[in-house]
N, C-alpha and C. Protein backbone atom coordinates (compact mmCIF):
# COMPACT_ATOMS: atom_id res chain seq x y z
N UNK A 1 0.85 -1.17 0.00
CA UNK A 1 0.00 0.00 0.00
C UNK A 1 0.89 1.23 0.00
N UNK A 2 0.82 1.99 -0.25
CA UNK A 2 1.43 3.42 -1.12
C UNK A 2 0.59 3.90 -0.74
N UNK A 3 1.25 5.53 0.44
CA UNK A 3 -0.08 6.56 0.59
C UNK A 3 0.09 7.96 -0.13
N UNK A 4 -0.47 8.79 -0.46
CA UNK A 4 0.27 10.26 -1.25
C UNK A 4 -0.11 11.19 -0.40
N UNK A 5 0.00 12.23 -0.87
CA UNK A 5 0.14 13.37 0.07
C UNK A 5 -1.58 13.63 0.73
N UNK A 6 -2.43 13.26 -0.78
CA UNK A 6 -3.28 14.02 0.53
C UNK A 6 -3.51 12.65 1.49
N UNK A 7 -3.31 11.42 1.18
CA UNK A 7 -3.70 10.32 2.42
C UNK A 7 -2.94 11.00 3.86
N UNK A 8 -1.69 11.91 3.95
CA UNK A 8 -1.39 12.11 5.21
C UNK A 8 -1.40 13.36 5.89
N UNK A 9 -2.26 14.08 4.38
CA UNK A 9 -3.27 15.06 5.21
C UNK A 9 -4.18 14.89 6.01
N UNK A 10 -4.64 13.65 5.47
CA UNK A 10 -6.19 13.61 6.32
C UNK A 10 -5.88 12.56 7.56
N UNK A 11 -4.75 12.04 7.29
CA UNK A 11 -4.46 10.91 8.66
C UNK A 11 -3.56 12.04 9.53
N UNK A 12 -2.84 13.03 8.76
CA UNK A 12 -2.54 13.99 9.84
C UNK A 12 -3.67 15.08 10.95
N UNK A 13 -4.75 15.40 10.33
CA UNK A 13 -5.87 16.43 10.51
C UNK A 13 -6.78 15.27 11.73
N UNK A 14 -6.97 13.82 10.91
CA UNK A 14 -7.76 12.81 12.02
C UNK A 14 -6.75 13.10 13.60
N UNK A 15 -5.40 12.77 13.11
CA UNK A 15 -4.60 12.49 14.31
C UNK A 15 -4.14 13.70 14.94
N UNK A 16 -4.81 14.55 14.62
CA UNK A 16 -4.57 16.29 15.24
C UNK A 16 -2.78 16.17 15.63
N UNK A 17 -2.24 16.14 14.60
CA UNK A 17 -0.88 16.33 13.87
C UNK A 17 -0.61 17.72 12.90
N UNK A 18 0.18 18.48 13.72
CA UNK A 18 0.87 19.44 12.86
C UNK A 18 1.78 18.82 11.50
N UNK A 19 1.88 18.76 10.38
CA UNK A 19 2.79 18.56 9.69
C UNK A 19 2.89 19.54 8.31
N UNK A 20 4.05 19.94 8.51
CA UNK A 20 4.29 20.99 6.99
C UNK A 20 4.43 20.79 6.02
N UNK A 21 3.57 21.52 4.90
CA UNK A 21 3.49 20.76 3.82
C UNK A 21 4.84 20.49 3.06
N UNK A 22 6.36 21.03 3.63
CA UNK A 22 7.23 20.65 2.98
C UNK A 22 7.70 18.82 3.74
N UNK A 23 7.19 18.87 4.84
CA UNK A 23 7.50 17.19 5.23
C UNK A 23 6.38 16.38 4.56
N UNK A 24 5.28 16.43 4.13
CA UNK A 24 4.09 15.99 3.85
C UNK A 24 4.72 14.39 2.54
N UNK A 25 5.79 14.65 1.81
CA UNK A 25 6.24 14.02 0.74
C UNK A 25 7.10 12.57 1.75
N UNK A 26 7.83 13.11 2.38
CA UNK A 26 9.01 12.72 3.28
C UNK A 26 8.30 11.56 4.38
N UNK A 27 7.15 12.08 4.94
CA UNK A 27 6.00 11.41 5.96
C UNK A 27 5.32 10.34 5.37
N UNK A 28 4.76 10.72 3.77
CA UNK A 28 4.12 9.77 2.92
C UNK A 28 5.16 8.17 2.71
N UNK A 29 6.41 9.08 2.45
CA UNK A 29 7.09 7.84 2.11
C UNK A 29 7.31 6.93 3.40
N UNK A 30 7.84 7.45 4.19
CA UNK A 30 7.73 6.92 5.60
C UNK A 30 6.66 5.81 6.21
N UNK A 31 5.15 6.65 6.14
CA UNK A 31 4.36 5.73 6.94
C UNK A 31 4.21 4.46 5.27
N UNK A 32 4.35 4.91 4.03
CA UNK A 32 4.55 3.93 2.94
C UNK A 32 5.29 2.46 3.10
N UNK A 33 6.55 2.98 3.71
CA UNK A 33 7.48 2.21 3.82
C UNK A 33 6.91 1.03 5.15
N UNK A 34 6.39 1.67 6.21
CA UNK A 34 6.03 1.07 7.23
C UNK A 34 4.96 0.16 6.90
N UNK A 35 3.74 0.22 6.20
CA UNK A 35 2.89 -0.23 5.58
C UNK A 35 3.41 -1.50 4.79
N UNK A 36 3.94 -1.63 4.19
CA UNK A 36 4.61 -2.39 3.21
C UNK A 36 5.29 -3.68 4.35
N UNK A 37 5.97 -3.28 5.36
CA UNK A 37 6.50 -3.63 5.99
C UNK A 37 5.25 -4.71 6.76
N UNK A 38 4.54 -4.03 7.05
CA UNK A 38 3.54 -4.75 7.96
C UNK A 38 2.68 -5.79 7.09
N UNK A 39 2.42 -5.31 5.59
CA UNK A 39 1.84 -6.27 5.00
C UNK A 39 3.12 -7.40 4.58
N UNK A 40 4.10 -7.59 4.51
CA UNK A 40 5.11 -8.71 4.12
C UNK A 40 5.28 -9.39 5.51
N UNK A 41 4.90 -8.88 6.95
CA UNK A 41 4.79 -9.59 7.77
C UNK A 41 3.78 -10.46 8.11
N UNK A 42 2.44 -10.00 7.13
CA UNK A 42 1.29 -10.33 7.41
C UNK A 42 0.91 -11.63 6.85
N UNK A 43 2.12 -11.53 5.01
CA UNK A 43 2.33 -12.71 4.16
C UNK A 43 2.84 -14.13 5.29
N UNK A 44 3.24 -13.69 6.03
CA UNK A 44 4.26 -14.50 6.61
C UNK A 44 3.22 -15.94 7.67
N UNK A 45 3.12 -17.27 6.96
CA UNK A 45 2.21 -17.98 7.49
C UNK A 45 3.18 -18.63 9.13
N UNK A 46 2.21 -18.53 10.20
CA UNK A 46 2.30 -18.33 11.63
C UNK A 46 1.45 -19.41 11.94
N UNK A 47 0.87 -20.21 11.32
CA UNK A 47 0.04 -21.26 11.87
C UNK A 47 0.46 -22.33 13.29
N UNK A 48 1.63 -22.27 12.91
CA UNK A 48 2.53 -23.19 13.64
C UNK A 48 3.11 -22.91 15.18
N UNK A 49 3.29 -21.33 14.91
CA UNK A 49 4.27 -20.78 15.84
C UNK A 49 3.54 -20.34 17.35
N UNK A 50 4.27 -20.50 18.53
CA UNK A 50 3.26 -20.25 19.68
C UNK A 50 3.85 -18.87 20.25
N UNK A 51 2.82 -18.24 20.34
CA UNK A 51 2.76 -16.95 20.82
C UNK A 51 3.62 -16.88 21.89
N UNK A 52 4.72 -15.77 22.27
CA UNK A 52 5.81 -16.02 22.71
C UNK A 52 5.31 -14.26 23.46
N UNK A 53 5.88 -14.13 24.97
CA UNK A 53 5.42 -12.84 25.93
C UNK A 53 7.01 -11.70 25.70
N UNK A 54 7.58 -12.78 25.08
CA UNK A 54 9.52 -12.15 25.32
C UNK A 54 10.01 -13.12 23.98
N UNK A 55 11.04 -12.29 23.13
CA UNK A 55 11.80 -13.16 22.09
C UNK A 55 12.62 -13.66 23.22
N UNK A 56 13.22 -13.48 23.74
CA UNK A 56 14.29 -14.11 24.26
C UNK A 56 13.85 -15.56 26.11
N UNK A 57 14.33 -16.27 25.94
CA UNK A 57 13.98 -17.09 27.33
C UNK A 57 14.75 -17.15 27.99
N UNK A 58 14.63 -15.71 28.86
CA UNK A 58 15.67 -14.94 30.20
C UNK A 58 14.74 -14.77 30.99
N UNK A 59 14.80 -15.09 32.44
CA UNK A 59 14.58 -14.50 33.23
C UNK A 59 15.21 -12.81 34.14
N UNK A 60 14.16 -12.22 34.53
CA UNK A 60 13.95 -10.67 34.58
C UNK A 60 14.87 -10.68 36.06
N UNK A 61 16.32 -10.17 36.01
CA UNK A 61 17.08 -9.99 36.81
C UNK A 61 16.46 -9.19 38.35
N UNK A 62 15.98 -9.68 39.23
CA UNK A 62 15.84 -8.80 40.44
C UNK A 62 16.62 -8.16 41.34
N UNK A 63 16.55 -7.48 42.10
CA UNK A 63 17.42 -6.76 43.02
C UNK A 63 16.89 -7.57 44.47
N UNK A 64 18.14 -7.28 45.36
CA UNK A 64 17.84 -7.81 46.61
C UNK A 64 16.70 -7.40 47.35
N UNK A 65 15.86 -8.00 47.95
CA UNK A 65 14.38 -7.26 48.63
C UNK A 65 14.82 -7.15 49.91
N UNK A 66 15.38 -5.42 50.19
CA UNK A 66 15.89 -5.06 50.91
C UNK A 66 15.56 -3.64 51.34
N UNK A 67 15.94 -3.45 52.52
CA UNK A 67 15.14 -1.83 52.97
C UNK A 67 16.19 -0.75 52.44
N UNK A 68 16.12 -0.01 51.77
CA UNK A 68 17.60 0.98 51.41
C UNK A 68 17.33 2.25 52.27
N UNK A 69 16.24 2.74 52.45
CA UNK A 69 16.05 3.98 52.94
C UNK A 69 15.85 3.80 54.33
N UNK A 70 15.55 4.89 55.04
CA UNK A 70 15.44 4.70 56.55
C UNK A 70 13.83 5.83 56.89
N UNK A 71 13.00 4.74 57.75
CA UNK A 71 11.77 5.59 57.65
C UNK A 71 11.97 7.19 58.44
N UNK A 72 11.36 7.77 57.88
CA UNK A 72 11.26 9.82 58.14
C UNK A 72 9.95 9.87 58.16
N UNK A 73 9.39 8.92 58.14
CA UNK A 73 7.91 9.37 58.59
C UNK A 73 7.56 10.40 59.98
N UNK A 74 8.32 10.05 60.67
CA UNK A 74 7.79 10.91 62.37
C UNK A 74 8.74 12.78 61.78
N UNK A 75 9.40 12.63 60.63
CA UNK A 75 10.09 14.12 60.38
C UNK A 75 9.03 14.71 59.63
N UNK A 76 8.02 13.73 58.62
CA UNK A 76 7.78 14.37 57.44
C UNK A 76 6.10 14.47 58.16
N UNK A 77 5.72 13.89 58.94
CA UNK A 77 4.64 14.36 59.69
C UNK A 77 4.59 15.36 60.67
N UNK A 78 5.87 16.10 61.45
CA UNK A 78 6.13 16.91 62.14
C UNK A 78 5.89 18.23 61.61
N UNK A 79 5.89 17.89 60.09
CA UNK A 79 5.49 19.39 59.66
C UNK A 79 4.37 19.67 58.63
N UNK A 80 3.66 18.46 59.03
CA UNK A 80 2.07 17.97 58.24
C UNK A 80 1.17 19.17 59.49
N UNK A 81 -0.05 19.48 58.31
CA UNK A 81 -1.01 20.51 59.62
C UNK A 81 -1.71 19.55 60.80
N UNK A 82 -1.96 18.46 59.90
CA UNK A 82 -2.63 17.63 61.41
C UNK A 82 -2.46 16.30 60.78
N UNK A 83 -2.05 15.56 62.15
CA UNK A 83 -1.86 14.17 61.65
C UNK A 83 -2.55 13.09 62.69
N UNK A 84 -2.70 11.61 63.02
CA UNK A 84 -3.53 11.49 64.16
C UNK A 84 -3.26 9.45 63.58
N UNK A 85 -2.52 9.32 64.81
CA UNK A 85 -1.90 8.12 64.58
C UNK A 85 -1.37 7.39 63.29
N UNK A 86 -0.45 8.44 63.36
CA UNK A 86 0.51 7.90 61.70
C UNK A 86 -0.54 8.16 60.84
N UNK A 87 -1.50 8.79 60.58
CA UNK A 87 -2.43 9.64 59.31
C UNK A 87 -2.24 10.48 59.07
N UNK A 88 -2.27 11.19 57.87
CA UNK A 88 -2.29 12.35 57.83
C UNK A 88 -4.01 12.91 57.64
N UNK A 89 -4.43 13.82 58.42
CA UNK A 89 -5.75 14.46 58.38
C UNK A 89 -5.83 15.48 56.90
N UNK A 90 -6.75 15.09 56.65
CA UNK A 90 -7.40 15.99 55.75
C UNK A 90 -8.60 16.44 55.37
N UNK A 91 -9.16 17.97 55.28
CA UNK A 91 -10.22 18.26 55.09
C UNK A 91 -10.97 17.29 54.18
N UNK A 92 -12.71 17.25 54.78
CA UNK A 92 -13.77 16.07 53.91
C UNK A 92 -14.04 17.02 52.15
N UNK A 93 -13.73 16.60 51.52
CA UNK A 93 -14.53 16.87 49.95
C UNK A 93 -15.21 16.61 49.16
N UNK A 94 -16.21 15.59 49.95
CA UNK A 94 -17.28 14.79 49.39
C UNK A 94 -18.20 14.75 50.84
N UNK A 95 -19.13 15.20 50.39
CA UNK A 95 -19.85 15.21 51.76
C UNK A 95 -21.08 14.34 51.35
């Protein structure tokens, strides 16, 4: 599929996209190229293949589950307007 200029006028104007009409040629070829791309992937028969969450079969490196910081809660409530057993109070706004 091949789009021309005005196809990315009007996919620019739908997608409330600024684009100048000197990029308008440059953009065409672009989302063109991408298009093309997606339909030769589309050729591509998948009957077989099982849907995969990650190309690669790595597990997701964790960090130690560990405390790094030190609690400041009793500092950062000292200068809260009202607080009332480790809460902080706040005016009702839904009545």
């Amino acid at each position: 599929m091949s789009l021309v200029r005005d196809d990315v006028e009007k996919i620019a104007h739908l997608a409330r996209l600024a684009v100048n009409g000197d990029e308008l040629d440059s953009v065409a070829a672009g989302l063109s190229d991408i298009l093309q791309m997606v339909e030769q992937m589309s050729s591509v028969d998948t009957a077989g293949v099982t849907p995969m969450a990650h190309p690669l079969h790595m597990t997701q490196p964790l960090r130690p589950d560990r405390v790094t910081e030190e609690n400041r809660r009793d500092l950062f409530q000292s200068i809260a307007p009202q607080t009332e057993d480790g809460l902080y109070l706040v005016p009702k706004v839904i009545e």
